[in-house]
PDB file of N, CA and C in Angstrom:
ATOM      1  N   UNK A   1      22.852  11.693  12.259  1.00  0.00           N
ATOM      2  CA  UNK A   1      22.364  10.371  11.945  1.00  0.00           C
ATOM      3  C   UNK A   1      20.844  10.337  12.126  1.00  0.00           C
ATOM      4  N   UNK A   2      20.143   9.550  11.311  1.00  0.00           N
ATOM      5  CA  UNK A   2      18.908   9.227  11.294  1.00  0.00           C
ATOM      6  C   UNK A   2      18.012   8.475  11.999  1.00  0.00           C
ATOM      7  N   UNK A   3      17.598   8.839  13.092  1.00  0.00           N
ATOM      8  CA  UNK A   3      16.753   8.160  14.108  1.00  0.00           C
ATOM      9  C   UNK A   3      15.742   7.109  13.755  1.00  0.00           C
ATOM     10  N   UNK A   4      16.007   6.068  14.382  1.00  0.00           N
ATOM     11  CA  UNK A   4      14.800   4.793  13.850  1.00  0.00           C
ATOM     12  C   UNK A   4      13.414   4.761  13.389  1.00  0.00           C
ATOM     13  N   UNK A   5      12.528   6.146  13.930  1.00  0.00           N
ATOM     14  CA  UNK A   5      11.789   6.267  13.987  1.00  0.00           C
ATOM     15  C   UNK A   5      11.364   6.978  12.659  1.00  0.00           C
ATOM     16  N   UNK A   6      12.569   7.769  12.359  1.00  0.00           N
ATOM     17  CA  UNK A   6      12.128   8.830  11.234  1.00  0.00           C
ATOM     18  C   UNK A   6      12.789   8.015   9.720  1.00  0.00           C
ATOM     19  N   UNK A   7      13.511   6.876   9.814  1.00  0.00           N
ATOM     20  CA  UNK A   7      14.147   6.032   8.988  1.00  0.00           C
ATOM     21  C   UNK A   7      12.751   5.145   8.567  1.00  0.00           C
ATOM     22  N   UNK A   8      12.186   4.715   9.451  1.00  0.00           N
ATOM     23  CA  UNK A   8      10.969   3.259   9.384  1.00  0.00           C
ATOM     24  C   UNK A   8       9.912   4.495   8.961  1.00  0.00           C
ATOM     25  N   UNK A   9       9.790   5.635   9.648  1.00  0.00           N
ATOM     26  CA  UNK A   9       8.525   6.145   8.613  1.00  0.00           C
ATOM     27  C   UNK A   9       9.078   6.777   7.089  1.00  0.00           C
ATOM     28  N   UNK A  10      10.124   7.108   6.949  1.00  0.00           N
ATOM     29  CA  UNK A  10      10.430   7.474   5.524  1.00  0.00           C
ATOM     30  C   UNK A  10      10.667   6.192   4.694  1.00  0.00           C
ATOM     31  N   UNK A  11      11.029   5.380   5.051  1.00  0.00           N
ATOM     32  CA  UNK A  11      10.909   3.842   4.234  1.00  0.00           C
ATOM     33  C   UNK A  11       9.654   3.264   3.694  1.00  0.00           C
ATOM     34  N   UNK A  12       8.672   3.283   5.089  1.00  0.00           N
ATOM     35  CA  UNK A  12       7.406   2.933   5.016  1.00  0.00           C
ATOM     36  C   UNK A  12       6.728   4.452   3.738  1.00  0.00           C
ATOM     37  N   UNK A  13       6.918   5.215   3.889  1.00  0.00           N
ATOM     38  CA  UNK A  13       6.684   6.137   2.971  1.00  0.00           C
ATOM     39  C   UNK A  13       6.730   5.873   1.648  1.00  0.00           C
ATOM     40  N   UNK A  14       8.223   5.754   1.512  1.00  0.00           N
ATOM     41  CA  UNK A  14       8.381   5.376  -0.076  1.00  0.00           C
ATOM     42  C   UNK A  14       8.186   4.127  -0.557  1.00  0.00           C
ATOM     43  N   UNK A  15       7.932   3.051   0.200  1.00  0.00           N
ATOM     44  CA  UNK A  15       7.483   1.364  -0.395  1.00  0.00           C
ATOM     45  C   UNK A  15       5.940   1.462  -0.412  1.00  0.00           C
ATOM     46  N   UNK A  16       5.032   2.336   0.224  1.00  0.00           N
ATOM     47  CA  UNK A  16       3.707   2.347  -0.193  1.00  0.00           C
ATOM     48  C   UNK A  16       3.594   3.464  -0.991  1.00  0.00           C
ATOM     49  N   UNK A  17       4.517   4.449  -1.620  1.00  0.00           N
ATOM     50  CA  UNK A  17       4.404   4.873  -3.162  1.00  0.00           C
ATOM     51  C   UNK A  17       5.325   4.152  -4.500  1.00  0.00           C
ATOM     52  N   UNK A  18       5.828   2.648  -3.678  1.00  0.00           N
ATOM     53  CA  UNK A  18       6.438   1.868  -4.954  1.00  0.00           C
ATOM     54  C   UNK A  18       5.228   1.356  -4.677  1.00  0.00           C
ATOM     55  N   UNK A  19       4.444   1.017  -4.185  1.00  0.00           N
ATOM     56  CA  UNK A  19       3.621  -0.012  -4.122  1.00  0.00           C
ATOM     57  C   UNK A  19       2.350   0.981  -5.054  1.00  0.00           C
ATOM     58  N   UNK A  20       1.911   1.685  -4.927  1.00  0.00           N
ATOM     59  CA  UNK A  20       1.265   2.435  -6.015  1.00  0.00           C
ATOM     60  C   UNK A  20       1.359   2.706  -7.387  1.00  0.00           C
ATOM     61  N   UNK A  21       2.844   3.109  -7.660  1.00  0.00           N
ATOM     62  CA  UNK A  21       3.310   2.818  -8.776  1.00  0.00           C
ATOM     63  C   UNK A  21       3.535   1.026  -9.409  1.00  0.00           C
ATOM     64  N   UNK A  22       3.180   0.074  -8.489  1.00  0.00           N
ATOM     65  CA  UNK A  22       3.790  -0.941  -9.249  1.00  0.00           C
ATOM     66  C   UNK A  22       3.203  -1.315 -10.203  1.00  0.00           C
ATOM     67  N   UNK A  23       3.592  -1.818 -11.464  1.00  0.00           N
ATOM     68  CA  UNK A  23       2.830  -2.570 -12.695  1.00  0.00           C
ATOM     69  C   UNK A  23       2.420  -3.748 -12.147  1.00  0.00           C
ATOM     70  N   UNK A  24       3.148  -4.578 -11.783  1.00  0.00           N
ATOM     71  CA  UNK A  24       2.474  -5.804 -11.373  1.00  0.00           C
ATOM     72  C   UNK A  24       1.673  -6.021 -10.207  1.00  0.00           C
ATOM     73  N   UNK A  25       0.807  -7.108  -9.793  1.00  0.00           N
ATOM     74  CA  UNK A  25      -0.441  -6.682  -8.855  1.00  0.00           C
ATOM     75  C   UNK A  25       1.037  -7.992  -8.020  1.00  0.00           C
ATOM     76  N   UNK A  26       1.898  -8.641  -8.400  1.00  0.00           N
ATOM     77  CA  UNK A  26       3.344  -9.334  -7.398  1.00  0.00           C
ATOM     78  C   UNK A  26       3.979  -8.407  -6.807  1.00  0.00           C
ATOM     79  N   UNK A  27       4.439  -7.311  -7.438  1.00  0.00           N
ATOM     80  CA  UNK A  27       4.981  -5.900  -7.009  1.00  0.00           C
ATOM     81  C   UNK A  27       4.773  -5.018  -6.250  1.00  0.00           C
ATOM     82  N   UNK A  28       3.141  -4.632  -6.525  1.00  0.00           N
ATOM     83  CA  UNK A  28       2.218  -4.192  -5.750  1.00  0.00           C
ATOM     84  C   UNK A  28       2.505  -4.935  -4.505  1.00  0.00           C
ATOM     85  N   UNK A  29       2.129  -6.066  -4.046  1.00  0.00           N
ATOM     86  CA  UNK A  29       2.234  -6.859  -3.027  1.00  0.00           C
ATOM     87  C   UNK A  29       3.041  -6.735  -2.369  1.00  0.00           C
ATOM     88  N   UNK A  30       3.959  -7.282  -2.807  1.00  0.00           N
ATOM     89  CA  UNK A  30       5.980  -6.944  -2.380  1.00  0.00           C
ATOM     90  C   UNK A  30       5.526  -5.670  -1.559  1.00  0.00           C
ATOM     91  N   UNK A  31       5.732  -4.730  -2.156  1.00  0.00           N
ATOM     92  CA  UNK A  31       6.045  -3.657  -1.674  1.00  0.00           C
ATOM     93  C   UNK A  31       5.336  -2.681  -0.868  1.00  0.00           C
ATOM     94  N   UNK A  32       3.877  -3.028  -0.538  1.00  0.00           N
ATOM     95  CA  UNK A  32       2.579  -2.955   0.343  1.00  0.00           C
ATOM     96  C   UNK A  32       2.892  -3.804   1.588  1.00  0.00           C
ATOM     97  N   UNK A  33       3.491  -4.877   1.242  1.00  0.00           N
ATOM     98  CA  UNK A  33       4.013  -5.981   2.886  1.00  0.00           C
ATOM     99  C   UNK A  33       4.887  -5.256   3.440  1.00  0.00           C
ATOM    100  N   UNK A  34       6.076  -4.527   2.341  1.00  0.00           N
ATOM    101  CA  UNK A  34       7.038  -4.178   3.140  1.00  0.00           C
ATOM    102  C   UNK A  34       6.959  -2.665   3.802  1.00  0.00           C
ATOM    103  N   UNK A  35       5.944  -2.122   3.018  1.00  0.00           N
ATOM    104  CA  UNK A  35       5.352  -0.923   3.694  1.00  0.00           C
ATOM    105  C   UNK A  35       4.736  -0.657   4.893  1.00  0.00           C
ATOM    106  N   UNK A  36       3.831  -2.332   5.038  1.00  0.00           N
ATOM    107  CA  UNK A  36       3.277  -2.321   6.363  1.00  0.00           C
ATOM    108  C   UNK A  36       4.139  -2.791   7.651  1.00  0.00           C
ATOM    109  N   UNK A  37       5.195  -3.500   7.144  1.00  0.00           N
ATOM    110  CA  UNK A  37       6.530  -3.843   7.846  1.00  0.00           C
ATOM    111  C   UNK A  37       6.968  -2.859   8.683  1.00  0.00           C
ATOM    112  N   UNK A  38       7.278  -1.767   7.605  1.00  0.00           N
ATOM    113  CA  UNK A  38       7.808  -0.885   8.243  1.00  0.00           C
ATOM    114  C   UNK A  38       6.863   0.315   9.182  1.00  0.00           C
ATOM    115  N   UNK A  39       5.866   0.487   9.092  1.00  0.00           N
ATOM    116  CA  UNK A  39       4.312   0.673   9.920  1.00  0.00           C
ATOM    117  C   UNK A  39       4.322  -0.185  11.074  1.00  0.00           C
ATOM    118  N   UNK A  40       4.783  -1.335  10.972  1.00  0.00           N
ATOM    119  CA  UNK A  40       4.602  -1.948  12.282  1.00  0.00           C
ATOM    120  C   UNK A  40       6.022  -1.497  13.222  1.00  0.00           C
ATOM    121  N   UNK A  41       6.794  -1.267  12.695  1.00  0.00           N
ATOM    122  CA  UNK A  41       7.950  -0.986  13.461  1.00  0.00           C
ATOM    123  C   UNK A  41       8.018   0.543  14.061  1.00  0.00           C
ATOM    124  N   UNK A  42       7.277   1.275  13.199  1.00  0.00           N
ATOM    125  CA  UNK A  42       7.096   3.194  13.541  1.00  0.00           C
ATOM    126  C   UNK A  42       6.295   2.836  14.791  1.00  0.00           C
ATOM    127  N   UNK A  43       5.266   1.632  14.418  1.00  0.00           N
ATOM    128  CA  UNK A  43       3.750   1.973  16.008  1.00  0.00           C
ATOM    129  C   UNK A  43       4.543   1.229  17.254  1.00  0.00           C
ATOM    130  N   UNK A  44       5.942  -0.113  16.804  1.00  0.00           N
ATOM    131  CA  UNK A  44       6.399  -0.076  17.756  1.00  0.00           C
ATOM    132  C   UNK A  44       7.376   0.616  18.844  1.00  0.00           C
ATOM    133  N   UNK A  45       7.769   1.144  17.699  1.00  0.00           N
ATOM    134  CA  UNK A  45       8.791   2.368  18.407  1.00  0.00           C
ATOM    135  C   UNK A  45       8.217   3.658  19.208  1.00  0.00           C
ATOM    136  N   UNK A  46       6.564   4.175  18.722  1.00  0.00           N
ATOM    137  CA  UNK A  46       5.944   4.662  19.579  1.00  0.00           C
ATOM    138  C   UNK A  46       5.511   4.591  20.302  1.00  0.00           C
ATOM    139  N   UNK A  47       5.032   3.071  20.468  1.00  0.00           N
ATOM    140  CA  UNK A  47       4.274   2.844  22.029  1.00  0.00           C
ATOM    141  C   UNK A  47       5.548   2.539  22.979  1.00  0.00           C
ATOM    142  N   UNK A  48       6.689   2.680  22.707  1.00  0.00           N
ATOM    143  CA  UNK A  48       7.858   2.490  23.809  1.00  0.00           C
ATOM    144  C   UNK A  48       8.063   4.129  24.233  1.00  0.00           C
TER     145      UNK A  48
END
């Protein structure tokens, strides 16, 4: 099974390369928030 840590950085991974690829600058957005979402959850899981 996939540890939280290595789940929130491979997520965060691939939503800031949807977020690169997106056509729309709404899409882009979307998926840059949810990239940093998941960035905030990797730095929280490290400082524990």
């Amino acid at each position: 099974m996939e540890s939280d840590l290595r789940y929130y950085s491979r997520r965060a991974a691939e939503e800031a390369l949807a977020a690169s690829r997106a056509i729309t600058a709404a899409a882009r957005e979307r998926r840059q928030n949810l990239a940093d979402t998941y960035m905030r959850k990797v730095q929280e899981l490290r400082a524990n």
